[in-house]
Protein backbone atom coordinates (compact mmCIF):
# COMPACT_ATOMS: atom_id res chain seq x y z
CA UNK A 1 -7.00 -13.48 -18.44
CA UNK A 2 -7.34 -17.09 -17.42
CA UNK A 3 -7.04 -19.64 -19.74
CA UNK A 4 -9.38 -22.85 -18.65
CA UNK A 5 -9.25 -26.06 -20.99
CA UNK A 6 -12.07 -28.49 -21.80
CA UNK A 7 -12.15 -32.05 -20.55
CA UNK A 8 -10.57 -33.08 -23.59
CA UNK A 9 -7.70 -30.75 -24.65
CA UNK A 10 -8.56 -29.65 -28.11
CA UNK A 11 -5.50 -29.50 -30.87
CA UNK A 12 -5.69 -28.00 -34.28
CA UNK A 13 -3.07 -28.49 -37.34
CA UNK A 14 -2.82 -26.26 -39.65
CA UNK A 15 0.07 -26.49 -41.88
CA UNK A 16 0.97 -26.14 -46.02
CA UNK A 17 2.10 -30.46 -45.95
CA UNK A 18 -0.86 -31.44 -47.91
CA UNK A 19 -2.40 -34.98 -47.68
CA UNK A 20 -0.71 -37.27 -49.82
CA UNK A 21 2.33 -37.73 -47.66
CA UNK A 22 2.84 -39.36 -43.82
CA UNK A 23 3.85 -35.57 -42.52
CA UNK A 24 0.43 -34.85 -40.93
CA UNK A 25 -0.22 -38.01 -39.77
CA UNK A 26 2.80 -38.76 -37.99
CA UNK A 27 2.41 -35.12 -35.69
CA UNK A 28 -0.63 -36.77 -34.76
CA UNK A 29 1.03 -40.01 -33.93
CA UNK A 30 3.57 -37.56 -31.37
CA UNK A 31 0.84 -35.41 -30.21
CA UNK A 32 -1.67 -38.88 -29.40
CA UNK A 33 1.79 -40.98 -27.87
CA UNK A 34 2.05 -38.43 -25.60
CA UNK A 35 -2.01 -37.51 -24.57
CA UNK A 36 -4.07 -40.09 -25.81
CA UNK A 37 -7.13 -38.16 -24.87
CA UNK A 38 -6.23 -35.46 -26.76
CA UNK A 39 -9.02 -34.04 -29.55
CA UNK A 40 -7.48 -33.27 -32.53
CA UNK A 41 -8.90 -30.91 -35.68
CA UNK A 42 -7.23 -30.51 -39.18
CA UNK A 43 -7.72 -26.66 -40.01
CA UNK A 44 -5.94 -27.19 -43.64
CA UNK A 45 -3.24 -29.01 -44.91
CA UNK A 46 -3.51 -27.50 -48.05
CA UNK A 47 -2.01 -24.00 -47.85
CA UNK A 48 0.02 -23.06 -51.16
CA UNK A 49 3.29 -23.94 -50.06
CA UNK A 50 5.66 -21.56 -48.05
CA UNK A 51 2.93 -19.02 -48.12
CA UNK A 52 2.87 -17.35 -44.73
CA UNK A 53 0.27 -14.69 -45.63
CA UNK A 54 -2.02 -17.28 -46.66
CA UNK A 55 -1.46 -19.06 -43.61
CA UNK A 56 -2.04 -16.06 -40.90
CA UNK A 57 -5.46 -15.10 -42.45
CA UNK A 58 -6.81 -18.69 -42.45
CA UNK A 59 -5.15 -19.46 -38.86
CA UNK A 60 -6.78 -15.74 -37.72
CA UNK A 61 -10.05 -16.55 -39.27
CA UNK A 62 -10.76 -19.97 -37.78
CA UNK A 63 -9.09 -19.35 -34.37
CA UNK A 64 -11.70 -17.33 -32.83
CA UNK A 65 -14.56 -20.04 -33.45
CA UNK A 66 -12.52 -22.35 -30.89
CA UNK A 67 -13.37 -22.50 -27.34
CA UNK A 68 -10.77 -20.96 -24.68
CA UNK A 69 -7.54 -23.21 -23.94
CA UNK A 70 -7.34 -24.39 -27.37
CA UNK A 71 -3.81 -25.47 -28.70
CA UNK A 72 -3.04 -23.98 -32.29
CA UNK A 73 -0.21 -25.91 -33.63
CA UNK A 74 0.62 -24.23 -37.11
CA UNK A 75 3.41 -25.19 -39.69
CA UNK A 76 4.37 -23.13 -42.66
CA UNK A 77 7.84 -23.43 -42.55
CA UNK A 78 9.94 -22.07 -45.41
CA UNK A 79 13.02 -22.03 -42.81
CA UNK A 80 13.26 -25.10 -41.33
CA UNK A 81 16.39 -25.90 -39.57
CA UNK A 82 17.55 -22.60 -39.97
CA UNK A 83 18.76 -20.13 -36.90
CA UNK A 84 14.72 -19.13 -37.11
CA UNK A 85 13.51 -19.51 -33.19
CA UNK A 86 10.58 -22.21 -32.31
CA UNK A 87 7.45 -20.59 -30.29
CA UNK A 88 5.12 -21.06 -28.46
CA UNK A 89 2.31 -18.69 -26.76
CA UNK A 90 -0.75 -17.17 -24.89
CA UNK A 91 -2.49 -15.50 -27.01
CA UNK A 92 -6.55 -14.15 -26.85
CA UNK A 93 -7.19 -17.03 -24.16
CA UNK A 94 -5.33 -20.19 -26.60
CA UNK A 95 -2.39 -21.39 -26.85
CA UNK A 96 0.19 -21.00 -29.83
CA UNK A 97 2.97 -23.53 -31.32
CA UNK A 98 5.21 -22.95 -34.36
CA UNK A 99 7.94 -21.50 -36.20
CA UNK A 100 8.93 -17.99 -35.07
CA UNK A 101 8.48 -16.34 -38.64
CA UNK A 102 5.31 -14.43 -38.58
CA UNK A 103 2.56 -16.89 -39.09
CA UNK A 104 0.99 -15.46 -36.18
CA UNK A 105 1.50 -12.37 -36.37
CA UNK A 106 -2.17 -11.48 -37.05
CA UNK A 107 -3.45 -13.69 -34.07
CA UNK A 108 -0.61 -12.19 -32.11
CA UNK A 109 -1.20 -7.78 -32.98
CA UNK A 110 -2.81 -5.84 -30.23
CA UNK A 111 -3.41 -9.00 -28.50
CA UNK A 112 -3.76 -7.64 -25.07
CA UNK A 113 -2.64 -10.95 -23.20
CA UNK A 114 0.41 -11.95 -25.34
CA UNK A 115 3.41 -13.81 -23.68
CA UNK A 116 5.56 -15.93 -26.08
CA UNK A 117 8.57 -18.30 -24.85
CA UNK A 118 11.51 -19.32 -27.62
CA UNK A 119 11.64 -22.88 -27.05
CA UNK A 120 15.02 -24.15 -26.23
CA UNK A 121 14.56 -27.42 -23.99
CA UNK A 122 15.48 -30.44 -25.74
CA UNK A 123 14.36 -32.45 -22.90
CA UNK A 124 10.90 -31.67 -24.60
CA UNK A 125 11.10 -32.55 -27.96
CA UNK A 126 11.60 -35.73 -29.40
CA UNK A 127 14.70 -37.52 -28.62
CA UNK A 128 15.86 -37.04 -31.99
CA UNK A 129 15.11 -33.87 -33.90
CA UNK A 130 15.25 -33.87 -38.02
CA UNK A 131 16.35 -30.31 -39.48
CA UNK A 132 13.95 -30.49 -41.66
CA UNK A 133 10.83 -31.79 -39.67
CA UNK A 134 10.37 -29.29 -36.80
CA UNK A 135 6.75 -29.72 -36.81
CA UNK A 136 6.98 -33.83 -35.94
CA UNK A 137 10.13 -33.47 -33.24
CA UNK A 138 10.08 -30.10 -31.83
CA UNK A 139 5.99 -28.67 -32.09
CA UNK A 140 3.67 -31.81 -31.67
CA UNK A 141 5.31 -32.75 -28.72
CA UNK A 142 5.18 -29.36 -27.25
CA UNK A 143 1.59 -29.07 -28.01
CA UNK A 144 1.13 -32.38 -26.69
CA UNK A 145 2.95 -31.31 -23.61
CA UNK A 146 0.59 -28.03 -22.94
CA UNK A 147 -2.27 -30.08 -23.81
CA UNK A 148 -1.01 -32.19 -20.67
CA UNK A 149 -1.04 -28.68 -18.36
CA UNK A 150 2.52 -27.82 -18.67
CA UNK A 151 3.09 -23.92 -17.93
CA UNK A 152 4.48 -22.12 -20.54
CA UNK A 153 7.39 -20.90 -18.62
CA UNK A 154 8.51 -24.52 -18.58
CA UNK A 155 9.05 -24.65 -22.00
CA UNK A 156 11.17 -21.86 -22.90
CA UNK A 157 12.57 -18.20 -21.58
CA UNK A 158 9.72 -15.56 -22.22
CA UNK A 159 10.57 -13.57 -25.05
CA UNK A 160 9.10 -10.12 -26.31
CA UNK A 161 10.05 -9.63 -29.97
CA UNK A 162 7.95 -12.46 -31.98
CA UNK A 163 9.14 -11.99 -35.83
CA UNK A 164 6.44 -9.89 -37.74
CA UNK A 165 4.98 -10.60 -41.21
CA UNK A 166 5.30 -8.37 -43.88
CA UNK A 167 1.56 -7.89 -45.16
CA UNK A 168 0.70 -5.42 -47.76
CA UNK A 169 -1.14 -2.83 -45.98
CA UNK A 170 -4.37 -1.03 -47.66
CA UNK A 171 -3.56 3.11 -48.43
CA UNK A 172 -6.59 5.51 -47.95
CA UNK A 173 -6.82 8.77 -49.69
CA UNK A 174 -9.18 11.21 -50.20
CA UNK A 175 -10.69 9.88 -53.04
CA UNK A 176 -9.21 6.19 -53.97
CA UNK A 177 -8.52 3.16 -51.71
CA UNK A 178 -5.99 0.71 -53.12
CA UNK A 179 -5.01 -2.73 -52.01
CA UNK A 180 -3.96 -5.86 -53.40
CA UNK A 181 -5.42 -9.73 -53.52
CA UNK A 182 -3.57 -11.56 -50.70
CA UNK A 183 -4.89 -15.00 -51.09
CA UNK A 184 -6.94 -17.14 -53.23
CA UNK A 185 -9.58 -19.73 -51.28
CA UNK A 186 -10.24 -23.20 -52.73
CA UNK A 187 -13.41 -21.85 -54.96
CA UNK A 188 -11.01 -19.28 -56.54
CA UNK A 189 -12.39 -16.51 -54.76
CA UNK A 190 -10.04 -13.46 -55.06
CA UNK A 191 -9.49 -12.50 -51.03
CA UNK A 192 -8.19 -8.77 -50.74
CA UNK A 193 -5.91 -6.81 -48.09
CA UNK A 194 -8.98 -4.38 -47.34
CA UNK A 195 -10.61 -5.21 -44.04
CA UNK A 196 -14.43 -4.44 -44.86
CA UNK A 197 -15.02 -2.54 -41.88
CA UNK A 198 -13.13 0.90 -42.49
CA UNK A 199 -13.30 0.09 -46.07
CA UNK A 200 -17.84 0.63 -44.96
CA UNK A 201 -16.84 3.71 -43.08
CA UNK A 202 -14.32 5.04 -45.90
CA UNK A 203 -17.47 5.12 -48.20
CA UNK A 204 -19.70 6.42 -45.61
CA UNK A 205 -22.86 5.11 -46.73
CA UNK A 206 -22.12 5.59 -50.89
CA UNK A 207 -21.98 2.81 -53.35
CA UNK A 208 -19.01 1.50 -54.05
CA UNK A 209 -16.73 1.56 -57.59
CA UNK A 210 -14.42 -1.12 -57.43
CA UNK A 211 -11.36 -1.64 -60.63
CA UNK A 212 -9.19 -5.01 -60.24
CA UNK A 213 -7.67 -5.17 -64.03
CA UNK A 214 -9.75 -5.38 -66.64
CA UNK A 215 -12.91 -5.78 -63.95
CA UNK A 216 -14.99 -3.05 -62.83
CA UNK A 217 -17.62 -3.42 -59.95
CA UNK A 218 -19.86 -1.00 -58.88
CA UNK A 219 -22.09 -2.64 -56.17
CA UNK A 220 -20.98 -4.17 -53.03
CA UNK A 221 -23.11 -7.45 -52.82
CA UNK A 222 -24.16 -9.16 -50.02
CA UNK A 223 -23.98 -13.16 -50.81
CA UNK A 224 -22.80 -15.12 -53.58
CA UNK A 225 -26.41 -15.57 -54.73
CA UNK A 226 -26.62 -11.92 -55.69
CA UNK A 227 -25.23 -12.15 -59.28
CA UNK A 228 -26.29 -14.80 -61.91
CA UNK A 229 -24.02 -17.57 -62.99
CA UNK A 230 -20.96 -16.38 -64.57
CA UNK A 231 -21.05 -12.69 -63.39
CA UNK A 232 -18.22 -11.06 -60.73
CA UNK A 233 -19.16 -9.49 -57.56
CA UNK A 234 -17.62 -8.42 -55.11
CA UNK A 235 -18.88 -9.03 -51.01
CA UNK A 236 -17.50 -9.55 -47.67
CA UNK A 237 -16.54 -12.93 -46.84
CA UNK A 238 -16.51 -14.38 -43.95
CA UNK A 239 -13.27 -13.77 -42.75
CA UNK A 240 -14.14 -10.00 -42.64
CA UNK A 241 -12.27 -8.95 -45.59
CA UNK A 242 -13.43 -7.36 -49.61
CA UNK A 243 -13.02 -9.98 -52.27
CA UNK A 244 -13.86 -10.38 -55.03
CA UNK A 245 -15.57 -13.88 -56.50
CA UNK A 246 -17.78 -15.13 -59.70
CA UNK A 247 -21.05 -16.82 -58.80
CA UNK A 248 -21.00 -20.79 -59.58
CA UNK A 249 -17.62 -20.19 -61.14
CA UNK A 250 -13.75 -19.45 -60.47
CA UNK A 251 -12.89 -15.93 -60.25
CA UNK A 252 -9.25 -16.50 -59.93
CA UNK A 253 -9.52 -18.54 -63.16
CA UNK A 254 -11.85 -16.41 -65.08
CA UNK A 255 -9.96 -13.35 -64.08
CA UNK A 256 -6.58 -15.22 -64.78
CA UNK A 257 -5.33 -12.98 -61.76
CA UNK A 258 -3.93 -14.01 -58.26
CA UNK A 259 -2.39 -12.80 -55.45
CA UNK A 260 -0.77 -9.19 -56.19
CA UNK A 261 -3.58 -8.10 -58.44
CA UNK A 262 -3.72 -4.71 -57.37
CA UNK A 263 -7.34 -3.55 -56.15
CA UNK A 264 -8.64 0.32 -56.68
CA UNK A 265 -11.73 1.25 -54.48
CA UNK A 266 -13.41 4.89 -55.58
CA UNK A 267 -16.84 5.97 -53.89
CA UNK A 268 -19.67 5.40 -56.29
């Protein structure tokens, strides 16, 4: 596949930093030094902290909207300055930059044009690297430096065992699905393990019967418009998996559940 970039190299950040501190902004500061020109979009900054599920599914779910030659630069780090490897990658026509930990591991499965390098050239980081700010002295000004056309065999040797991330996987039976709530969106929306695709063919055209605790479910709705005020549903978002939300309210809250509330799916 050939990977073309726009005019203007396009950057995203997506990290767990937050906004009330100088981290962000000062990756910027490295990546703009270094490419002036260079366009750069905030994914999130406000991942819960050290949560690397969280931060595959939203880094998988906004990638794709991106045009080719895109830089992803991505920081959840829970092992910073640890003997965890630095990355960077071709992945589904963009480029990938961050900690070698499994935070793209969903952007990186059965991607058919995958070729990761461990980066290991000082001479391309910052002149001074902090243990614990990888993502400043080691990432920006990689993703700075593809953004510039560098080959990605210049920055590293090619390596073929990126570190995977340990997802809880959905288990289909005859006659129950179960899963688990992975992550919980800003609006408290309860986002499951169960992709809604095979989930759709599991049922095979039958309503479906959903049990999450003390809630039971038994339609699969459509929008968030479909219950009234105050009442649980449970749809498709738009990141292609079930969850499970509460129209003009919190489900998360309501619910008083999070991530590892276990989800039961029987056909209705």
């Amino acid at each position: 596949m050939t990977v073309t970039t726009s005019p203007r190299p396009i950057i995203t950040l997506l990290s767990d930093f937050g906004n009330r501190d100088a981290y962000v902004g000062s990756m910027k500061g490295v990546i703009l030094g270094l490419n002036p020109e260079a366009v750069l979009v905030d994914l999130t900054h406000d991942l819960p902290p050290q949560n690397l599920v969280a931060g595959a599914l939203v880094l998988a779910g906004a990638a794709p909207f991106f045009p080719p030659g895109t830089i992803h630069l991505a920081v959840v780090d829970p092992g910073v300055g640890s003997s965890r490897r630095a990355l960077a990658a071709r992945c589904r026509g963009q480029f990938w930059v961050g900690p070698d930990n499994g935070l793209f591991h969903l952007v990186f499965k059965n991607g058919p044009d995958l070729r990761v390098v461990s980066l290991e050239k000082e001479e391309y980081f910052l002149p001074r690297v902090a243990p614990t700010f990888h993502g400043r002295d080691i990432f920006a000004p990689v993703a700075a430096r593809l953004s510039l056309g560098m080959n990605l065999k210049e920055l590293g040797r090619e390596i073929s065992d990126p570190v995977p991330l340990k997802i809880p996987e959905p288990v289909f039976a005859l006659e129950t699905v179960r899963g688990e709530i992975i992550y919980v969106d800003h609006f408290g929306n309860l986002v499951s393990n169960l992709s809604a695709a095979p989930l759709r063919e599991w049922l095979g055209g039958r309503k479906l019967a959903l049990r999450a605790g003390t809630l039971s479910l038994g339609e699969w709705s459509r929008t968030y418009a479909d219950a009234a005020p105050g009442e649980f549903l449970a749809l498709e978002g738009s990141h292609g998996y079930l969850e499970i939300a509460c129209t003009m309210d919190n489900a998360a809250r309501r619910l008083g559940a999070g991530v590892g509330l276990l989800v039961e799916i029987r056909r209705g």
